[in-house]
C-alpha atoms as a PDB file:
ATOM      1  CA  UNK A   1     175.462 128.088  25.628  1.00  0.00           C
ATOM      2  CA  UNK A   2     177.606 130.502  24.423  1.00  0.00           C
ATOM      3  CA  UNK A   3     181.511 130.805  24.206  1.00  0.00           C
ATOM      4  CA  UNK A   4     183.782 133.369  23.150  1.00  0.00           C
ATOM      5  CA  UNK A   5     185.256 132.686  19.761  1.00  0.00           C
ATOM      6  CA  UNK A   6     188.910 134.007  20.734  1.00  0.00           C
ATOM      7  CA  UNK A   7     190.758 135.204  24.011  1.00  0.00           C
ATOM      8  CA  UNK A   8     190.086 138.642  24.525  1.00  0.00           C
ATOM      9  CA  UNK A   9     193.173 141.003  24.807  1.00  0.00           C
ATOM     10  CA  UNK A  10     194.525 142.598  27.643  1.00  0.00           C
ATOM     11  CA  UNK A  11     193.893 145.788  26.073  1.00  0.00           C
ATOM     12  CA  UNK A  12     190.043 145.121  25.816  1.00  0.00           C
ATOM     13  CA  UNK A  13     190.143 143.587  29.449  1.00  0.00           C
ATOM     14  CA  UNK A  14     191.711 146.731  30.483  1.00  0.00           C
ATOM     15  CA  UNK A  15     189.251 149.416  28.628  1.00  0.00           C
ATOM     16  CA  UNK A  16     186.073 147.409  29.980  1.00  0.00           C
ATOM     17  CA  UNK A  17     187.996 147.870  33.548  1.00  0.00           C
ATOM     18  CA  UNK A  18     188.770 151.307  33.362  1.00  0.00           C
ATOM     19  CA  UNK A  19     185.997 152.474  35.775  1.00  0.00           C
ATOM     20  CA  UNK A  20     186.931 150.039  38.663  1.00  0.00           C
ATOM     21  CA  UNK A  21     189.833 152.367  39.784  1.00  0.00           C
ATOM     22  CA  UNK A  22     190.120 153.583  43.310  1.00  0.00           C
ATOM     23  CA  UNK A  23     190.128 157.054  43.764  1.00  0.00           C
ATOM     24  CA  UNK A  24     191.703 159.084  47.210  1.00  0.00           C
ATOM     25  CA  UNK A  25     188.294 160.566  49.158  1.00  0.00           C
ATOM     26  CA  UNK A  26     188.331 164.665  48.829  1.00  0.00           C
ATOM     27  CA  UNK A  27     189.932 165.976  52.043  1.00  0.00           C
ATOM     28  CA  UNK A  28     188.920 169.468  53.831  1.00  0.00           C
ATOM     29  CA  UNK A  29     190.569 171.297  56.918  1.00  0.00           C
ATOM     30  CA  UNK A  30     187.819 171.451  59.557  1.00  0.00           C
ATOM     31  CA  UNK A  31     186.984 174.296  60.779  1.00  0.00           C
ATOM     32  CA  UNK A  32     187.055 174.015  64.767  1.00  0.00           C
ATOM     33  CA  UNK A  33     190.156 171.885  65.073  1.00  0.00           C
ATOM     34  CA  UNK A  34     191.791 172.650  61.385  1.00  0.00           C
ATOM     35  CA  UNK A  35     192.276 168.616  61.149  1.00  0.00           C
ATOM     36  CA  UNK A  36     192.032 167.777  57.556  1.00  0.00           C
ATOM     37  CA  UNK A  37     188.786 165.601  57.372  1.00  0.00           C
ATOM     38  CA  UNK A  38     185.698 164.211  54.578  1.00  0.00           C
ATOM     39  CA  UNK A  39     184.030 166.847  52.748  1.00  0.00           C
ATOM     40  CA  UNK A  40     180.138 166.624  54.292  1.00  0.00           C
ATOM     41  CA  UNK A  41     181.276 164.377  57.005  1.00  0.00           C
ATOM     42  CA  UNK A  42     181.570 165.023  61.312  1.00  0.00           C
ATOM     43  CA  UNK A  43     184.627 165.318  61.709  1.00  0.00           C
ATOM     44  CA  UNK A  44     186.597 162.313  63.475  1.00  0.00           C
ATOM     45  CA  UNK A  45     188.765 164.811  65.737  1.00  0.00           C
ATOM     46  CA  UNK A  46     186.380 166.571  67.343  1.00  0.00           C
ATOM     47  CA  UNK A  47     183.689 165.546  66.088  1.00  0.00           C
ATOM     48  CA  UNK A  48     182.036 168.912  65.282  1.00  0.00           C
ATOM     49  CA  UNK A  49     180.204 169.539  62.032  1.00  0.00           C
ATOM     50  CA  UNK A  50     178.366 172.835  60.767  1.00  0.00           C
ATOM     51  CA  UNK A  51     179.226 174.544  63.721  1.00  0.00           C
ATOM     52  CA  UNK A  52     177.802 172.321  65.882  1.00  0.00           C
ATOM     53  CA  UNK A  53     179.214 169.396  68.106  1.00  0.00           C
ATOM     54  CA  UNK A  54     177.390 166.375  66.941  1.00  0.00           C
ATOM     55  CA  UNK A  55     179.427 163.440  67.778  1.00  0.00           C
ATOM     56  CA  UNK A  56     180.359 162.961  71.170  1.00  0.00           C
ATOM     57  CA  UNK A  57     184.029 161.623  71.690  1.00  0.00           C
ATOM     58  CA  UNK A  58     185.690 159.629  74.229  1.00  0.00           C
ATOM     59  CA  UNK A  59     188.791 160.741  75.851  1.00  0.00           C
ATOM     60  CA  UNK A  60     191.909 158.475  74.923  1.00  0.00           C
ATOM     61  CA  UNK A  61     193.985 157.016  77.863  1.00  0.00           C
ATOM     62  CA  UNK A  62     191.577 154.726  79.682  1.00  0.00           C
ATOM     63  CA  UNK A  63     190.429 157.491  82.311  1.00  0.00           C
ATOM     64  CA  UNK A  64     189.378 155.993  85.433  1.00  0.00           C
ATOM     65  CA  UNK A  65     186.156 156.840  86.979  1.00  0.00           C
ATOM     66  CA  UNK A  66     186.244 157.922  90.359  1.00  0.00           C
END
């Protein structure tokens, strides 16, 4: 089975890790509401996207039906 021969260096460790990194997603201002949200995503405010309404979103506040 193999071993390595020495310890490898931090530096090394670091360059084969230097794709991991997190990056912030891309924010855009919605159109309808002009609530920053994902490019090519519904938007979470009111969930319209493309013009269109395609998520349908509860009311906060616990409204009681009647």
């Amino acid at each position: 089975m193999g071993l390595p021969k020495r310890k490898v260096s931090h530096a090394r460790q670091g360059d084969r890790r230097s794709h991991l990194a997190l990056t912030a997603p891309s924010l855009v201002e919605c159109p309808h509401c002009h609530q920053m949200r994902r490019s090519h995503h519904a938007c979470p405010n009111c969930g319209y996207y493309r013009g269109r309404q395609v998520v349908d979103l509860k009311k906060k506040g616990g409204e009681a039906a009647s």
